[in-house]
Each structure stands twice: as structure tokens, then as C-alpha cells.
N, C-alpha and C. Protein backbone atom coordinates (compact mmCIF):
# COMPACT_ATOMS: atom_id res chain seq x y z
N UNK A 1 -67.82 4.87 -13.44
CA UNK A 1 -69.16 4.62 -12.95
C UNK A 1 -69.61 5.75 -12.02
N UNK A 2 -68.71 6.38 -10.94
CA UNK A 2 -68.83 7.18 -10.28
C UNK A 2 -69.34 8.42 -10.98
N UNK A 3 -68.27 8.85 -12.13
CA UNK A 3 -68.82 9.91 -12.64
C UNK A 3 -70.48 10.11 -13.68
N UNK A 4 -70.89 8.81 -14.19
CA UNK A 4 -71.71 8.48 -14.40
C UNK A 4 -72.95 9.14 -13.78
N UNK A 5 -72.94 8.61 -12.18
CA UNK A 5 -74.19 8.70 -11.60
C UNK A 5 -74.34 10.02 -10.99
N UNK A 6 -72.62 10.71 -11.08
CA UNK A 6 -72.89 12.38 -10.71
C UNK A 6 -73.37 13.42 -11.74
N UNK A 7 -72.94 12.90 -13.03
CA UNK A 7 -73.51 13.41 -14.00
C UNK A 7 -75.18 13.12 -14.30
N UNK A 8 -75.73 11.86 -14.04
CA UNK A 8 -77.23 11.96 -14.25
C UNK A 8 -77.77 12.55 -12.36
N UNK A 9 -76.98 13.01 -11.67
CA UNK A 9 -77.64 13.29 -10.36
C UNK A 9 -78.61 12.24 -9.67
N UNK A 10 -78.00 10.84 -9.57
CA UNK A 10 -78.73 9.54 -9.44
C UNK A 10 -77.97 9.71 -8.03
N UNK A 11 -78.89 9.30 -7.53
CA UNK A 11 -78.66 9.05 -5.52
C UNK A 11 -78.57 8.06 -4.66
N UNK A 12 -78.17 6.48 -5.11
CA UNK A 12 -78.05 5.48 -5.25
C UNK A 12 -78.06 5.52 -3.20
N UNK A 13 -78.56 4.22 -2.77
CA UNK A 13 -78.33 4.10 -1.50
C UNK A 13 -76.84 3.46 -1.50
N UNK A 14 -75.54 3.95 -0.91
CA UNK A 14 -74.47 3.09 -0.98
C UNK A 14 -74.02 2.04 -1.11
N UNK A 15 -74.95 1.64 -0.03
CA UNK A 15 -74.71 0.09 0.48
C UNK A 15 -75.12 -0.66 -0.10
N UNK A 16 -76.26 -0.42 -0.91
CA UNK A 16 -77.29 -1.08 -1.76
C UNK A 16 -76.95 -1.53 -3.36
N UNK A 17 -76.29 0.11 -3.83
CA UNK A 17 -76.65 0.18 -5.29
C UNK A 17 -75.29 -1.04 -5.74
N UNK A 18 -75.95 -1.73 -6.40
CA UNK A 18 -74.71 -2.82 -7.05
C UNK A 18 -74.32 -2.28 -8.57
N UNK A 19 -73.12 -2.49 -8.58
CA UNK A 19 -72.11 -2.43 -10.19
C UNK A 19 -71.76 -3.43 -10.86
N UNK A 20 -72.26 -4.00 -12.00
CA UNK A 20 -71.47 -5.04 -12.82
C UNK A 20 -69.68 -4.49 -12.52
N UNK A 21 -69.12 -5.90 -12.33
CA UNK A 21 -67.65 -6.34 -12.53
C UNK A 21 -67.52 -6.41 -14.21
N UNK A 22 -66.76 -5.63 -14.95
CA UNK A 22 -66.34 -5.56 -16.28
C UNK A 22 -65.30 -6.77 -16.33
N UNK A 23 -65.19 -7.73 -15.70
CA UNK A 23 -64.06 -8.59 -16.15
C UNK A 23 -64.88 -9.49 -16.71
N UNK A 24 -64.12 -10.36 -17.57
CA UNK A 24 -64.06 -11.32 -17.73
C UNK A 24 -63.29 -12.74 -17.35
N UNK A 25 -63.97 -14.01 -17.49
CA UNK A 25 -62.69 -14.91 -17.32
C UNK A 25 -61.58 -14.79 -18.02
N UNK A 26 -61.77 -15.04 -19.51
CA UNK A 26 -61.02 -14.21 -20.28
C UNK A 26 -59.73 -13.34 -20.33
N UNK A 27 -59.91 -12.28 -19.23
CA UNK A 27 -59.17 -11.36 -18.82
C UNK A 27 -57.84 -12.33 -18.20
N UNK A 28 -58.15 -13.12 -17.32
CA UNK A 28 -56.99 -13.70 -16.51
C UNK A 28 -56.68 -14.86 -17.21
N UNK A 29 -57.44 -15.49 -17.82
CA UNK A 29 -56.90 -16.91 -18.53
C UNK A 29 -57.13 -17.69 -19.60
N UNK A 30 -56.29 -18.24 -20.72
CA UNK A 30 -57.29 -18.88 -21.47
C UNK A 30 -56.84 -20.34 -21.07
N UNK A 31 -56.58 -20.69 -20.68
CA UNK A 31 -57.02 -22.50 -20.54
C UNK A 31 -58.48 -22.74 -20.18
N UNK A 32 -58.73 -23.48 -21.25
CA UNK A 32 -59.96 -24.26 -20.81
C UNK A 32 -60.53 -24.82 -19.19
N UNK A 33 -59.36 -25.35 -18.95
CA UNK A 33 -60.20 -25.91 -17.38
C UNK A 33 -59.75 -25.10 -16.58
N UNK A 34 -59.56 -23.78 -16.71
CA UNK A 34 -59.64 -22.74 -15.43
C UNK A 34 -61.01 -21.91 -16.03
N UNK A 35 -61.13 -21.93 -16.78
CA UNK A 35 -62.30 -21.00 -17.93
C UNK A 35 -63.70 -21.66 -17.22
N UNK A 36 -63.76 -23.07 -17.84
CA UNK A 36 -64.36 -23.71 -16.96
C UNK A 36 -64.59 -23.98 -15.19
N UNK A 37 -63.72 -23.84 -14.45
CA UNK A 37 -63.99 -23.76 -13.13
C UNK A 37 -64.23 -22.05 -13.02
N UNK A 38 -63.99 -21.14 -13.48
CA UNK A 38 -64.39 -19.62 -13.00
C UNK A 38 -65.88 -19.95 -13.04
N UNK A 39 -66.18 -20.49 -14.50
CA UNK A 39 -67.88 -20.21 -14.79
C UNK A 39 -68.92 -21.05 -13.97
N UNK A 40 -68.29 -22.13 -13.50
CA UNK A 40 -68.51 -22.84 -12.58
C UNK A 40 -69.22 -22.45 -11.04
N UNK A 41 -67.92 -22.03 -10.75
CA UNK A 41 -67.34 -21.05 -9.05
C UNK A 41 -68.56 -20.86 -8.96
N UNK A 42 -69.24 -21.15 -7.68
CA UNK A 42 -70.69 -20.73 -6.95
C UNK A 42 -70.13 -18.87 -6.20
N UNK A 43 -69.01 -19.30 -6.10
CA UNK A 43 -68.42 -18.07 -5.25
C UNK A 43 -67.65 -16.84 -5.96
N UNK A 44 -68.12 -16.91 -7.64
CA UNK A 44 -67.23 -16.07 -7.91
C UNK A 44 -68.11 -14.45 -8.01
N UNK A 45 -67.47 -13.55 -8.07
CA UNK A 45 -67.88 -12.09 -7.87
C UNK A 45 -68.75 -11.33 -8.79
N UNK A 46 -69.43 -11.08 -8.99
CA UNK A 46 -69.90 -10.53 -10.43
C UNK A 46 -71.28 -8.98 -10.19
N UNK A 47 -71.36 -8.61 -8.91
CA UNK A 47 -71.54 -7.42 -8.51
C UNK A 47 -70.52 -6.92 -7.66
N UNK A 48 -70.54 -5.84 -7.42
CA UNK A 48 -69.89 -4.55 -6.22
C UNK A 48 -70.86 -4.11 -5.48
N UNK A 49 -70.93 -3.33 -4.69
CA UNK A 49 -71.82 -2.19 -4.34
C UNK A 49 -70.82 -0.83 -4.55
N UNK A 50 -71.90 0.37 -4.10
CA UNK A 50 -71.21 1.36 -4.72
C UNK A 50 -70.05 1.73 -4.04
N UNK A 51 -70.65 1.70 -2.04
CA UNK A 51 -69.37 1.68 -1.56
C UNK A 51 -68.54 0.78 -1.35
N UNK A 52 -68.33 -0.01 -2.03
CA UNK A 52 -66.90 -0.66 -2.70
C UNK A 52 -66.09 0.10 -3.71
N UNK A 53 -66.97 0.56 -4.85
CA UNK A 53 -66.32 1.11 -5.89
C UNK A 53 -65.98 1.89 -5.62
N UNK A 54 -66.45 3.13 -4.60
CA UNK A 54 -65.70 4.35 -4.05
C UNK A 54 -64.47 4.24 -3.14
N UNK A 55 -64.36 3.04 -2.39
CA UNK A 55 -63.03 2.47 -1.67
C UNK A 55 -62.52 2.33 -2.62
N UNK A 56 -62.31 1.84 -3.53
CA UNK A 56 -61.35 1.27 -4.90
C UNK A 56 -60.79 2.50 -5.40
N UNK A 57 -62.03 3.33 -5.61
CA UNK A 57 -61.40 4.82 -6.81
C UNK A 57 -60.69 5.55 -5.33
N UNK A 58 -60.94 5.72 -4.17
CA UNK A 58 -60.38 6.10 -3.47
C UNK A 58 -58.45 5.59 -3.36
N UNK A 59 -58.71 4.38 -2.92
CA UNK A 59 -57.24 3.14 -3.06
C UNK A 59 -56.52 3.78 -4.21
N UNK A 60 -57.16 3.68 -5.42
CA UNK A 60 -56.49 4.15 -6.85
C UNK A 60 -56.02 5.45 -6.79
N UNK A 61 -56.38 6.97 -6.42
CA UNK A 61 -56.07 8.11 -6.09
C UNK A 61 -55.12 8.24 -5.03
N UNK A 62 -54.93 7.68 -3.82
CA UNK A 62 -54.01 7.28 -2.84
C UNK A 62 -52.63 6.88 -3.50
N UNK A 63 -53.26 5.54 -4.30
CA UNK A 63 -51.62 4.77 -5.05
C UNK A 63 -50.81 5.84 -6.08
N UNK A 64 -51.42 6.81 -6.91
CA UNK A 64 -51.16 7.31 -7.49
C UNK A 64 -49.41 8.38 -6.38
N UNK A 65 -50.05 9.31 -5.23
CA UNK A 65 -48.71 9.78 -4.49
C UNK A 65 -48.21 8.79 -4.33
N UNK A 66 -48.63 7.22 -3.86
CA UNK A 66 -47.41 6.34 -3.42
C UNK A 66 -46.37 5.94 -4.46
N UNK A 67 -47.07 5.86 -5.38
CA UNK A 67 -45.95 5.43 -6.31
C UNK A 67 -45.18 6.41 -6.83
N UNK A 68 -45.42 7.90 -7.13
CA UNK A 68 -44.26 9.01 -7.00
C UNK A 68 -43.03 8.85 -5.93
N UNK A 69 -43.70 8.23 -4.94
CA UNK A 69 -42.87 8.20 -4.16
C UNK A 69 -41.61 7.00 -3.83
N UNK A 70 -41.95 6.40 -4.61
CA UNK A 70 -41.21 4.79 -4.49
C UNK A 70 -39.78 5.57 -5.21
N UNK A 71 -38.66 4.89 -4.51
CA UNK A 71 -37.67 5.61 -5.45
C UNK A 71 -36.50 4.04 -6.15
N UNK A 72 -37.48 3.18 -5.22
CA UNK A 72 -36.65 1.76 -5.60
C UNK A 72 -36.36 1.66 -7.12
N UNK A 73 -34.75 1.12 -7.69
CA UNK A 73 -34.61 0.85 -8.71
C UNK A 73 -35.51 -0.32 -9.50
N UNK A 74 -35.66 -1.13 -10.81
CA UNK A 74 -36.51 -2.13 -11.03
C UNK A 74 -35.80 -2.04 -12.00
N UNK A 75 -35.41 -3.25 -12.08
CA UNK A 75 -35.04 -4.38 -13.66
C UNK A 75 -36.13 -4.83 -14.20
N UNK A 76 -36.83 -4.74 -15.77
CA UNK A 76 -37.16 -5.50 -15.99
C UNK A 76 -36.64 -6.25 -17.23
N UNK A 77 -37.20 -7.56 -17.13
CA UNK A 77 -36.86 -8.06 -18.42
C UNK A 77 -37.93 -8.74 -19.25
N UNK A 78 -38.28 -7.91 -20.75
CA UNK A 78 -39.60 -8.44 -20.96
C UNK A 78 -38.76 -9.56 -22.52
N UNK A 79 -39.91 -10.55 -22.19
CA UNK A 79 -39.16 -11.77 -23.22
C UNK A 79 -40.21 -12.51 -23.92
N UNK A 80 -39.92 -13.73 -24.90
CA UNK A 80 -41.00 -14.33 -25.30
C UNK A 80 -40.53 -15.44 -25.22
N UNK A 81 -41.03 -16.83 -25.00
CA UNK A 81 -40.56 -18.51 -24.75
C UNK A 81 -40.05 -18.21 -23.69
């Protein structure tokens, strides 16, 4: 999105300019009665502003050295049933 609005040279007020959330309920669940209470939710999220999205892509560029840096071993075990 970021690169988006640098490429059309759009000047959005920060605080202001809002972003659709690309999720879906979908994304996290299919049972019906959680499907149903997301769409429900008076409180659920469905804009950003921009400076949110730039904290985020910021957070995301940050995590990227942290996790070079993790040297902890990890088991995983991926399974089905």
C-alpha cells in the first residue's frame, strides 16, 4: 500500500488516510459460529490509518534482523489428526 501511494505521489494526511484490512473471517476460521460472531462484532477492525500501516511495515523490517538473530534451536512437528 505504501508503495502504491509513493508511486502515484498521493500525500495522504497520516492520521487521516484509512486502509482496507485484506483479511477475512475466513482467514482465521471456518466454524460457523465464530464466522458468525466476527460478522456480528460491533468492534471488529476493518480500516487502519496510514500511520498504522507504516508502524507495521516498520515492526516487519525491524523483525526481519531479529530473527537472523535468534539462534534458539526449534522442533517442529508437522502432522495430520
Amino acid at each position: 500500500m505504501l508503495e502504491m501511494i509513493a508511486s502515484f505521489k498521493i500525500k495522504p494526511e497520516r492520521n487521516h488516510a484509512c486502509i482496507p484490512i485484506p483479511l477475512e473471517a475466513t482467514d482465521f476460521t471456518l466454524i460457523d459460529e465464530w464466522l458468525d460472531f466476527i460478522e456480528k462484532d460491533p468492534l471488529k477492525t476493518t480500516l487502519v490509518t496510514l500511520k498504522s500501516v507504516s508502524i507495521m511495515d516498520e515492526i516487519q523490517e525491524l523483525s526481519w534482523s531479529a530473527m537472523l538473530q535468534n539462534r534458539v534451536p526449534v522442533l517442529a512437528i508437522m502432522a495430520e489428526h
